[in-house]
C-alpha atoms as a PDB file:
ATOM      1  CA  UNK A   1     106.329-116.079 -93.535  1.00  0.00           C
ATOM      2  CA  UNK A   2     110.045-116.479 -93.816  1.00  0.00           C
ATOM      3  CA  UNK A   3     112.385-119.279 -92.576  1.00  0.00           C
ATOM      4  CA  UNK A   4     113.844-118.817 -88.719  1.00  0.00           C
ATOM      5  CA  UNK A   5     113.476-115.795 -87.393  1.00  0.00           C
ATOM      6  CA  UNK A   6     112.486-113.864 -90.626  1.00  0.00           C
ATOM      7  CA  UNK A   7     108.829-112.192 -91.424  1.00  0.00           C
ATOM      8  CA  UNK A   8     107.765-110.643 -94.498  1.00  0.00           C
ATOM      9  CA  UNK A   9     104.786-108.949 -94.465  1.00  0.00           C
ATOM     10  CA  UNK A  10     103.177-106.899 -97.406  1.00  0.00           C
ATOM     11  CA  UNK A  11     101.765-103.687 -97.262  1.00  0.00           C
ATOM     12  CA  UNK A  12     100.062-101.757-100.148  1.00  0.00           C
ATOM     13  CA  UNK A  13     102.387-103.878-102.349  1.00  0.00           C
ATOM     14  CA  UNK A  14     105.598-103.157-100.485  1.00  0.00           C
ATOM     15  CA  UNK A  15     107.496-106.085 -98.860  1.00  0.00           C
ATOM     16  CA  UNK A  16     108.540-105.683 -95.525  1.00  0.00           C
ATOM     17  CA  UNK A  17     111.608-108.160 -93.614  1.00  0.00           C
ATOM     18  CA  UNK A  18     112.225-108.643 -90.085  1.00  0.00           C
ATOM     19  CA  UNK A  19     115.180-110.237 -90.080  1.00  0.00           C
ATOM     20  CA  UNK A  20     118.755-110.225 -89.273  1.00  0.00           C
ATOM     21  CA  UNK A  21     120.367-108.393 -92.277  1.00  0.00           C
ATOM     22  CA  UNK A  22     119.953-104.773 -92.874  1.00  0.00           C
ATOM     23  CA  UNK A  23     119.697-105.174 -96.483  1.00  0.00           C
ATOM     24  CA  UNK A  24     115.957-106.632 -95.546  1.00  0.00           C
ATOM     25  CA  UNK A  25     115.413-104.319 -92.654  1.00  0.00           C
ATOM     26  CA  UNK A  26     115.668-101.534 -95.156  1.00  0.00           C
ATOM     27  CA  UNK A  27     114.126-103.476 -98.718  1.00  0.00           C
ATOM     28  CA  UNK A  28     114.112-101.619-102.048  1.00  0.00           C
ATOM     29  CA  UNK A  29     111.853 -99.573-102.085  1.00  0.00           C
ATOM     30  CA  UNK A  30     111.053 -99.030 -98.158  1.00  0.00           C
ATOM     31  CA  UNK A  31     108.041 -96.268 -98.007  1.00  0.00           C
ATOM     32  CA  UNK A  32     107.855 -94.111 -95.779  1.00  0.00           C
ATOM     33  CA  UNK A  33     104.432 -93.768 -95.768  1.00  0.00           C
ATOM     34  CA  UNK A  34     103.241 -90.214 -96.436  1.00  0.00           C
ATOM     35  CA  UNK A  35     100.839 -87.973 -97.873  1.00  0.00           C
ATOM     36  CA  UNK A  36     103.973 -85.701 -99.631  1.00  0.00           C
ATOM     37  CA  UNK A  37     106.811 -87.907 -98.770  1.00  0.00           C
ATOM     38  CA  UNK A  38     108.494 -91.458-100.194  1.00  0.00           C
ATOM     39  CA  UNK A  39     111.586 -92.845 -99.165  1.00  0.00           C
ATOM     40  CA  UNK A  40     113.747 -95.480-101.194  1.00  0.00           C
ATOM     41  CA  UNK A  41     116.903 -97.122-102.090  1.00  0.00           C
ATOM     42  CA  UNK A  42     118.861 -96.419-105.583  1.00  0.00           C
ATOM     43  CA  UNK A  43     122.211 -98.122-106.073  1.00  0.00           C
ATOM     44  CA  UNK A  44     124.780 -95.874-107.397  1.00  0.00           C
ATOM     45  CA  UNK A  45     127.966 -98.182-107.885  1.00  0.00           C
ATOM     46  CA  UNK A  46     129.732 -99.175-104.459  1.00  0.00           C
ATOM     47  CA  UNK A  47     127.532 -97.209-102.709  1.00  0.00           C
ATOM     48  CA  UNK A  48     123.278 -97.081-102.386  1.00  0.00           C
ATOM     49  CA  UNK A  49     121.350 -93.896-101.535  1.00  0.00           C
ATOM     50  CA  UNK A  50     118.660 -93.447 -99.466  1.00  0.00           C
ATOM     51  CA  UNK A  51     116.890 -90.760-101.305  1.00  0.00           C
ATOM     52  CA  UNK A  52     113.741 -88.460 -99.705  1.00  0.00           C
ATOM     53  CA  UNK A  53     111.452 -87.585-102.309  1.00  0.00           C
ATOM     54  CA  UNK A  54     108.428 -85.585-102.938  1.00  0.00           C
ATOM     55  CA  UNK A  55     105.397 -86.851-104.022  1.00  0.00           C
ATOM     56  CA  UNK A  56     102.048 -84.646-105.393  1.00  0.00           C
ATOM     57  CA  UNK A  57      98.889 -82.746-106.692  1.00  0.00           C
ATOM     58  CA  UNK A  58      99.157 -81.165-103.463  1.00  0.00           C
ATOM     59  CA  UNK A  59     101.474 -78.028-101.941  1.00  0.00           C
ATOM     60  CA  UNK A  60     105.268 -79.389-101.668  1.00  0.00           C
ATOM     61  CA  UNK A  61     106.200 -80.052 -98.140  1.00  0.00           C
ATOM     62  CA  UNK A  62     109.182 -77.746 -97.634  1.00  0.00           C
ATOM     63  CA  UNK A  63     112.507 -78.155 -95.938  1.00  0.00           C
ATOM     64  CA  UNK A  64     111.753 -78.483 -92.879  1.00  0.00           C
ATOM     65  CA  UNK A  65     108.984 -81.727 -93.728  1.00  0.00           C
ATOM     66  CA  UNK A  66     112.149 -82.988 -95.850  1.00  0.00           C
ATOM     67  CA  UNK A  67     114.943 -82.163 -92.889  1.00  0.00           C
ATOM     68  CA  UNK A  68     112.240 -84.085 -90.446  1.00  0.00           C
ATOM     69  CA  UNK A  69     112.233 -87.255 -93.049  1.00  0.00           C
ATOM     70  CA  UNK A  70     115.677 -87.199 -93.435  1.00  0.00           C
ATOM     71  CA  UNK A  71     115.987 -87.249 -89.642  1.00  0.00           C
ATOM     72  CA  UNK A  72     113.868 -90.018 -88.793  1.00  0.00           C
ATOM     73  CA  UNK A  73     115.265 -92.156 -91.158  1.00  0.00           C
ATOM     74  CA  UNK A  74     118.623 -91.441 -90.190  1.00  0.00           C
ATOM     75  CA  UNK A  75     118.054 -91.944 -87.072  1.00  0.00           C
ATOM     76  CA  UNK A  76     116.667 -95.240 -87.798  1.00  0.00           C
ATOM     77  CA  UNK A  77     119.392 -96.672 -89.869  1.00  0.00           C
ATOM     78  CA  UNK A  78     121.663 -95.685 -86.976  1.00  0.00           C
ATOM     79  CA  UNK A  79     119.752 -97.435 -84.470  1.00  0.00           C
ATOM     80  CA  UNK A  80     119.537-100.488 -86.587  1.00  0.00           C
ATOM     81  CA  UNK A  81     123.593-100.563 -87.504  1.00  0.00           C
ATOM     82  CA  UNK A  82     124.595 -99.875 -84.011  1.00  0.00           C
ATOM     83  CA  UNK A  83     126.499 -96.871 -82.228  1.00  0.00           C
ATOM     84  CA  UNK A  84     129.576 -97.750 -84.697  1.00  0.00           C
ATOM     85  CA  UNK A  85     127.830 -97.175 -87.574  1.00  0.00           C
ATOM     86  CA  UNK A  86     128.859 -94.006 -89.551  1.00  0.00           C
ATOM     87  CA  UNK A  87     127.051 -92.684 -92.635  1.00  0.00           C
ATOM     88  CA  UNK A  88     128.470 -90.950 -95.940  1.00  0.00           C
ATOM     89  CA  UNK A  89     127.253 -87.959 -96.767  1.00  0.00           C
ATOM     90  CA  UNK A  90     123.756 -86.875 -95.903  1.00  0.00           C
ATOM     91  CA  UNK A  91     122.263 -84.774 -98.929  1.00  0.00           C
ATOM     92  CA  UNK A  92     119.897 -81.742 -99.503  1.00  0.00           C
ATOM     93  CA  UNK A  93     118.879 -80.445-102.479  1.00  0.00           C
ATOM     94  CA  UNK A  94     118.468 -76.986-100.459  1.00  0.00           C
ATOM     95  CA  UNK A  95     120.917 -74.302 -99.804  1.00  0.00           C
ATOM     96  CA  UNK A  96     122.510 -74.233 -95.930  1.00  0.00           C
ATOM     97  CA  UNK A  97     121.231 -72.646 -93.002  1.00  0.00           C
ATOM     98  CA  UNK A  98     122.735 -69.750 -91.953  1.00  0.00           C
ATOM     99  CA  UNK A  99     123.513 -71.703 -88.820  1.00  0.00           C
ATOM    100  CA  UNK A 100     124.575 -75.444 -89.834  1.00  0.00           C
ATOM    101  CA  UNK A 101     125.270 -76.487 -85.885  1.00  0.00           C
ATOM    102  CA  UNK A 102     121.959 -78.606 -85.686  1.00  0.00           C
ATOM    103  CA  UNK A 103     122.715 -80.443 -88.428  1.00  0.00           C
ATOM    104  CA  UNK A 104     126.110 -80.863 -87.448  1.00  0.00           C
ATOM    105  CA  UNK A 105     125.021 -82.666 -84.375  1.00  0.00           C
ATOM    106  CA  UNK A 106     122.255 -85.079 -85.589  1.00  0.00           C
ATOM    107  CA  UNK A 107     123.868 -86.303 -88.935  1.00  0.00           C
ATOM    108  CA  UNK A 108     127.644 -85.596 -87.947  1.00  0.00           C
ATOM    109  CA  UNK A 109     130.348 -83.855 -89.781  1.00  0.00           C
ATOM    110  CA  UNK A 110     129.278 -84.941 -93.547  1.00  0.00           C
ATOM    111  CA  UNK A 111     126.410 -82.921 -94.402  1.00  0.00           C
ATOM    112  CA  UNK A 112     126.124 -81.403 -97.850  1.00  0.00           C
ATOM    113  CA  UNK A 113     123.493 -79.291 -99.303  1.00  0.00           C
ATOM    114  CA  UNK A 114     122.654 -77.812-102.748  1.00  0.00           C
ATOM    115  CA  UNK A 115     122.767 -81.445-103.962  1.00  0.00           C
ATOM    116  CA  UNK A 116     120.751 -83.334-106.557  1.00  0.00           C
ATOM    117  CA  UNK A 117     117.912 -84.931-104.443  1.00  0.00           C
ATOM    118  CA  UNK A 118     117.356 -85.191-100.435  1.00  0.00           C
ATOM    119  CA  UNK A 119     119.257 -88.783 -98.849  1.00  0.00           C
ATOM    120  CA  UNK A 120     121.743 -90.809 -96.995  1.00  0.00           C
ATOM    121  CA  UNK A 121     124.419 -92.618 -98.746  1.00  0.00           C
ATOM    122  CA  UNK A 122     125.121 -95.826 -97.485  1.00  0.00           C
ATOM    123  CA  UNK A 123     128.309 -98.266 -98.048  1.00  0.00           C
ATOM    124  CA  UNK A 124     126.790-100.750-100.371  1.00  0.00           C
ATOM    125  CA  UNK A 125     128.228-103.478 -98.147  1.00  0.00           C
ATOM    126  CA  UNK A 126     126.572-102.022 -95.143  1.00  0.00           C
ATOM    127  CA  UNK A 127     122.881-103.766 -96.771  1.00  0.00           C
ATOM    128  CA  UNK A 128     124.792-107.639 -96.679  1.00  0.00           C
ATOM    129  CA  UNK A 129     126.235-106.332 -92.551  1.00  0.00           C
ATOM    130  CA  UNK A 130     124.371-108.518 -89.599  1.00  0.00           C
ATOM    131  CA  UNK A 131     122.144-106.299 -87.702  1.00  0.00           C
ATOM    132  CA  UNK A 132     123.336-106.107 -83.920  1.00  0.00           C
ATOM    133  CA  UNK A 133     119.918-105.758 -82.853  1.00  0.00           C
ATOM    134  CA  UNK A 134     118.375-108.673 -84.289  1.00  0.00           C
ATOM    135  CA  UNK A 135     115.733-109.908 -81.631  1.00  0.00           C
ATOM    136  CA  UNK A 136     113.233-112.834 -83.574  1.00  0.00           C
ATOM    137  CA  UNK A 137     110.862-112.697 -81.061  1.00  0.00           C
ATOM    138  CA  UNK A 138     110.397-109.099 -81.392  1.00  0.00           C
ATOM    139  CA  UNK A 139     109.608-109.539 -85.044  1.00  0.00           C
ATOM    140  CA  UNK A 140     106.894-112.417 -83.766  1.00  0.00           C
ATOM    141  CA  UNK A 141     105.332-109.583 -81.711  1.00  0.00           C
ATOM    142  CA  UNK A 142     105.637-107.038 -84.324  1.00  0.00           C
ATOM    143  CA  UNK A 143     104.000-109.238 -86.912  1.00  0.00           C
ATOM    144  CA  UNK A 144     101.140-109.399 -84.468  1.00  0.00           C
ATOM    145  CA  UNK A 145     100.594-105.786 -84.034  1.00  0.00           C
ATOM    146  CA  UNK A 146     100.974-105.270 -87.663  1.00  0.00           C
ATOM    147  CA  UNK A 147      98.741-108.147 -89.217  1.00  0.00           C
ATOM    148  CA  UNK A 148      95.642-106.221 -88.322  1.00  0.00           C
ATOM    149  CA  UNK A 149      96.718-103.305 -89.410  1.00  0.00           C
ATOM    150  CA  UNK A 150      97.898-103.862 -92.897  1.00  0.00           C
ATOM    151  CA  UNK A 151      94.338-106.121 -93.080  1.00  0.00           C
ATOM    152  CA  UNK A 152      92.678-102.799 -93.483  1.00  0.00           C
ATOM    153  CA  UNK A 153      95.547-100.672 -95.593  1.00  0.00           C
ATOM    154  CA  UNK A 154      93.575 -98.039 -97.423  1.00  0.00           C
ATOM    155  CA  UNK A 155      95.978 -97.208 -99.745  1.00  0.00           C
ATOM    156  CA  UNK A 156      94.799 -97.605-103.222  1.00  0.00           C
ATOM    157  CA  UNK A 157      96.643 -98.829-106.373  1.00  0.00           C
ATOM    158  CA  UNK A 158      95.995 -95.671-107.934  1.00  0.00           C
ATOM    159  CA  UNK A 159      98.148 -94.135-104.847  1.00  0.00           C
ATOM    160  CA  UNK A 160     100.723 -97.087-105.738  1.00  0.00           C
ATOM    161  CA  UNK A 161     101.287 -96.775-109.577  1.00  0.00           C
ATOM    162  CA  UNK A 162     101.504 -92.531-108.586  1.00  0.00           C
ATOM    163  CA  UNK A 163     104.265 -92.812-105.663  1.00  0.00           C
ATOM    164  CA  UNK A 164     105.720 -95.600-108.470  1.00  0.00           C
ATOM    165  CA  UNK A 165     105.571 -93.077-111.496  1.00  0.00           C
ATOM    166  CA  UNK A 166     107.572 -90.770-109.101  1.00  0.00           C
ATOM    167  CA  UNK A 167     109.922 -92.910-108.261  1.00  0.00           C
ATOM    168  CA  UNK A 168     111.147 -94.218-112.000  1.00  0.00           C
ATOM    169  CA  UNK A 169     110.552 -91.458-114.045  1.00  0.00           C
ATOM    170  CA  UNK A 170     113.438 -89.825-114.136  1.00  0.00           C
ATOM    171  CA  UNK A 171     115.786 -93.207-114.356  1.00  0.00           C
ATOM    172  CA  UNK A 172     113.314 -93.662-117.807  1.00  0.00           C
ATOM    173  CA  UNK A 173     111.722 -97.220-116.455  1.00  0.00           C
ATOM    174  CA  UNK A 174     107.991 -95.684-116.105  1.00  0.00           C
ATOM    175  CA  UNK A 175     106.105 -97.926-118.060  1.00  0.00           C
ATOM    176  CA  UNK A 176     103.066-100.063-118.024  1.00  0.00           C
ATOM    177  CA  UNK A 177     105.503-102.936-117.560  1.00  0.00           C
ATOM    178  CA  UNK A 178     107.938-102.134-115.075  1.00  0.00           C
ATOM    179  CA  UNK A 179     104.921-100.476-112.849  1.00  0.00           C
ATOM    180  CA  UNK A 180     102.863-103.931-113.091  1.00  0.00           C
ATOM    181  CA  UNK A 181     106.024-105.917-112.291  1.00  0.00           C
ATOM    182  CA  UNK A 182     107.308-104.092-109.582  1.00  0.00           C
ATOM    183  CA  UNK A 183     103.277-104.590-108.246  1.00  0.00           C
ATOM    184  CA  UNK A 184     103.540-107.828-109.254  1.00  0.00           C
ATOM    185  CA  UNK A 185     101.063-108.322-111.885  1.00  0.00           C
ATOM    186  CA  UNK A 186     100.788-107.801-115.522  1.00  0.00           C
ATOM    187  CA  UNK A 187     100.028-105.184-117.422  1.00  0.00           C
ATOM    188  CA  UNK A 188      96.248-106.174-118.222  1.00  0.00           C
ATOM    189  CA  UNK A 189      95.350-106.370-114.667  1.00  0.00           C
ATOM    190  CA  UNK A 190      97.276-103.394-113.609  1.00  0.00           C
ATOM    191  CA  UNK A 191      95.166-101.338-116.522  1.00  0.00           C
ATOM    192  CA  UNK A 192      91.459-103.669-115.233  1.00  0.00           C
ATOM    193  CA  UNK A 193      92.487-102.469-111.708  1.00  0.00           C
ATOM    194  CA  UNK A 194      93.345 -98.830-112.482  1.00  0.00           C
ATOM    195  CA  UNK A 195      90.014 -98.712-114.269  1.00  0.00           C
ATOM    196  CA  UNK A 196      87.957 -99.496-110.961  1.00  0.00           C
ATOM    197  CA  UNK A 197      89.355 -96.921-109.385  1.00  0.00           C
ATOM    198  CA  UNK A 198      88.648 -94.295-112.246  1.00  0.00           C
ATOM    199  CA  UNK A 199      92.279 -93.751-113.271  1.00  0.00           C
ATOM    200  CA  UNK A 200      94.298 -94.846-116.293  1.00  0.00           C
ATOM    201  CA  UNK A 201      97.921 -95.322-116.697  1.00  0.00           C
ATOM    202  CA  UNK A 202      98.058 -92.739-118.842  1.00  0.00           C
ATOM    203  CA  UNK A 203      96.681 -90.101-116.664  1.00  0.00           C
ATOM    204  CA  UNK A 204      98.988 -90.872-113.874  1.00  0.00           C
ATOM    205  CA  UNK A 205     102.022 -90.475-116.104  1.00  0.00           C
ATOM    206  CA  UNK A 206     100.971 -86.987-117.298  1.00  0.00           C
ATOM    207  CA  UNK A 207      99.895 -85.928-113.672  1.00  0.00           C
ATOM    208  CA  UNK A 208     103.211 -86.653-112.346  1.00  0.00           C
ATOM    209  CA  UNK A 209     105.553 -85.346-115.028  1.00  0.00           C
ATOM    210  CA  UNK A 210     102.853 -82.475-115.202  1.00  0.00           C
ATOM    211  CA  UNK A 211     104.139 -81.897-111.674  1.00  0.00           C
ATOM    212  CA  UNK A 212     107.496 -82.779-112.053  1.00  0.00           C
ATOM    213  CA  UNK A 213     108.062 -80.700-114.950  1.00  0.00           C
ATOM    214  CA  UNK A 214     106.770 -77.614-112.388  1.00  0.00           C
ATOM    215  CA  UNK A 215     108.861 -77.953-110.128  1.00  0.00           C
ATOM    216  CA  UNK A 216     111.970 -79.049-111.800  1.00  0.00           C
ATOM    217  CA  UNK A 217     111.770 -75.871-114.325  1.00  0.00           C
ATOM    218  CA  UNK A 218     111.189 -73.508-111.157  1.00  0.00           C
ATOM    219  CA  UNK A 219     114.315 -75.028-109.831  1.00  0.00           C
ATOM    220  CA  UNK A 220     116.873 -72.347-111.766  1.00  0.00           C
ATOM    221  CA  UNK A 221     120.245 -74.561-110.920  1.00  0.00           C
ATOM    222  CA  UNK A 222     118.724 -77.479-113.409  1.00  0.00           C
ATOM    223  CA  UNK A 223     119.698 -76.579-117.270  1.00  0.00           C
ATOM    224  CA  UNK A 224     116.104 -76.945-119.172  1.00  0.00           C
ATOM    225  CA  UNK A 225     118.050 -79.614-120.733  1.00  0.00           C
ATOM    226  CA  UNK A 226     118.663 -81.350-117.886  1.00  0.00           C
ATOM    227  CA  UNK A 227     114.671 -80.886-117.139  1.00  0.00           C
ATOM    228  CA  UNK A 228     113.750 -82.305-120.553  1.00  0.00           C
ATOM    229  CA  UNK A 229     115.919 -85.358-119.838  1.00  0.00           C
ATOM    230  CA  UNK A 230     114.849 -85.674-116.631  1.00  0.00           C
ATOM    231  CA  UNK A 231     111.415 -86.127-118.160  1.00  0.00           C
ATOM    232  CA  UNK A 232     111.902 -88.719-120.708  1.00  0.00           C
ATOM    233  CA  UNK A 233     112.116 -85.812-123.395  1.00  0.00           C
ATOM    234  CA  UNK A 234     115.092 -86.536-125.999  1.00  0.00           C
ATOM    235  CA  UNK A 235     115.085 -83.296-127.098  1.00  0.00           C
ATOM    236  CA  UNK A 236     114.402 -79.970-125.618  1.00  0.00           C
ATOM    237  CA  UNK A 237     112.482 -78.313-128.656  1.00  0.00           C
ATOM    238  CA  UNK A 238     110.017 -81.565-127.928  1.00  0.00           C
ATOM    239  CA  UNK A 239     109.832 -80.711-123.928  1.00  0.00           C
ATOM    240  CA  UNK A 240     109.505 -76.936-124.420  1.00  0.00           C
ATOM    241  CA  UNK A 241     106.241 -78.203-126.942  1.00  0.00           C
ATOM    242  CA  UNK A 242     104.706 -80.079-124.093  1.00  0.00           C
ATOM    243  CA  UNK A 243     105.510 -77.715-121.357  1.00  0.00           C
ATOM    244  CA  UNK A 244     103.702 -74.572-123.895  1.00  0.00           C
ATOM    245  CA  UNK A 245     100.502 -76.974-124.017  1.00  0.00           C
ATOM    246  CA  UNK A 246      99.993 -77.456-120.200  1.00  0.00           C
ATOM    247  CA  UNK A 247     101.073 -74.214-118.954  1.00  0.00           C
ATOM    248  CA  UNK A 248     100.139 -72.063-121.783  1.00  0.00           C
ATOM    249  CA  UNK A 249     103.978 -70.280-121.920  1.00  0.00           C
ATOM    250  CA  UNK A 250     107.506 -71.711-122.399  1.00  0.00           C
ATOM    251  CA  UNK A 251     109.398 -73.166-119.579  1.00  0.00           C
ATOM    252  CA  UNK A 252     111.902 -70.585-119.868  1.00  0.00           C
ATOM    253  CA  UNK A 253     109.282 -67.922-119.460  1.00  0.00           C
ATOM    254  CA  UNK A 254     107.254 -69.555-116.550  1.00  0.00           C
ATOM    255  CA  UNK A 255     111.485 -69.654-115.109  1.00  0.00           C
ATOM    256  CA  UNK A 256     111.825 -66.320-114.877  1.00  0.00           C
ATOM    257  CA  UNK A 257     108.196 -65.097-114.040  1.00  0.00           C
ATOM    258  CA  UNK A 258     108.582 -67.479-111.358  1.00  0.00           C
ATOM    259  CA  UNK A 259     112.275 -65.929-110.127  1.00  0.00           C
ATOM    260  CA  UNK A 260     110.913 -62.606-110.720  1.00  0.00           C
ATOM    261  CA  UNK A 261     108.023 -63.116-108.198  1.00  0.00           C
ATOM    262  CA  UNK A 262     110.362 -64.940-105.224  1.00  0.00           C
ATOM    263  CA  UNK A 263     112.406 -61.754-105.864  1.00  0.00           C
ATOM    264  CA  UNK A 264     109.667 -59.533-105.417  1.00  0.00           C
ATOM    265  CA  UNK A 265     108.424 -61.228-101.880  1.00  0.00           C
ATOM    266  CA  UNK A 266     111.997 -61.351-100.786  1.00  0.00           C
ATOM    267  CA  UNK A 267     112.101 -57.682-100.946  1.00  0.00           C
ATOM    268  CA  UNK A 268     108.531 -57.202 -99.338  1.00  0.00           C
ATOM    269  CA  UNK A 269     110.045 -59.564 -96.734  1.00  0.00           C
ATOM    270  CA  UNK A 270     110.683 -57.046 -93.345  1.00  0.00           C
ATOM    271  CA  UNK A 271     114.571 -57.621 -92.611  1.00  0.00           C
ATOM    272  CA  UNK A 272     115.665 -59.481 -89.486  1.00  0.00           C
END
């Protein structure tokens, strides 16, 4: 337990702050706990991000699971700021609406979509800015609601080191090493504890890039390039090798088999 007013708490190896800043109201990385969904923090420069991103060996959870994230923590980060408290942009990686007005009124006038990832940008100075609504004994009472609960968190590391692997792959820092120190253990006990749960490092990696690579290659705005990089590939003669030995074709033709059977089911679609 903190100093004051403060309480961390830990759950499934993520640190939680009550406190009186909002750069420990919102830590790095704050989970949104899910069975598709994770939400973190990525500096970029002056400003942070507050990025929405999909986890999965199971069916992607679609724009309006993503939207409904992207809500709640917006709303959130508003509520803990104050009514003053004014965003940047808020991002979506999918096209527009035909009707933006909704999301006009709940994130405000900045909304962008078609962008690189799902998030709300944040002032970088808005982390270190007092939080108005800093009650201590609500964070005593909180603590007590919580303490039992995270006592019987049934999230395994397996589920850790995977929603990990997701989140540093594409910045190239998913390793053995930076997974076991952001867990906070060493590599040796990260691989013991994998082990008891039937998994290895290894086939974590290659399930989530597996994934990645999927959906990143059906996404037709991102160069194959871009994709390779993405993946920790330096070149894309070495990605496209991969790609032909889990999917059985090249990325470029699983592309366009892919675009050719969204265009058929668009045209099946009845019109409106």
């Amino acid at each position: 337990m903190a100093q004051g007013g403060d309480i961390a708490l830990d759950m499934a190896g993520h640190r939680f702050t009550f406190s009186g800043r909002s750069s420990d109201a919102i830590p790095m990385p704050f989970l949104i706990r899910s069975a598709c969904l994770t939400d973190y923090l990525e500096p970029m420069g002056d400003v942070v991000i507050f990025k929405s991103g999909m986890l999965a060996d199971r069916s992607s959870p679609g724009r309006q699971a993503i939207e409904l994230t992207v809500g709640v923590t917006h709303r959130l980060i508003r509520q803990l700021f104050g009514g003053a408290w004014r965003s940047r942009p808020v991002w979506f990686s999918h096209g527009p609406p035909a009707d933006p007005a909704t999301h006009l009124r709940l994130f405000g006038p900045w909304v962008e979509f078609g962008q690189d990832c799902n998030g709300i940008l944040l002032e970088a100075s808005d982390l270190d800015a007092p939080l108005p609504a800093s009650d201590p004994a609500m964070a005593r009472h909180v603590k007590q609601y919580l303490d039992p609960l995270l006592a019987h968190s049934d999230v395994t590391l397996s589920e850790q080191v995977r929603r990990l692997v997701y989140e540093l792959l594409t910045t190239h820092h998913a390793s053995t090493d930076w997974v076991a120190a952001r867990l906070g253990m060493n590599r040796r006990t990260l691989h013991r504890q994998l082990a008891q749960d039937g998994e290895t490092f290894s086939s974590i990696f290659n399930a989530v890039r597996t994934d990645l690579a999927r959906r990143y290659v059906e996404d037709i705005r991102l160069p194959l390039s871009d994709v390779a990089h993405l993946l920790g590939f330096s070149e894309l003669s070495a990605f496209s090798r991969w790609f032909r030995t889990k999917f059985d074709c090249s990325p470029m033709s699983w592309r366009m088999a892919e675009r050719a059977q969204a265009e058929e089911s668009s045209s099946r679609s009845p019109p409106h």
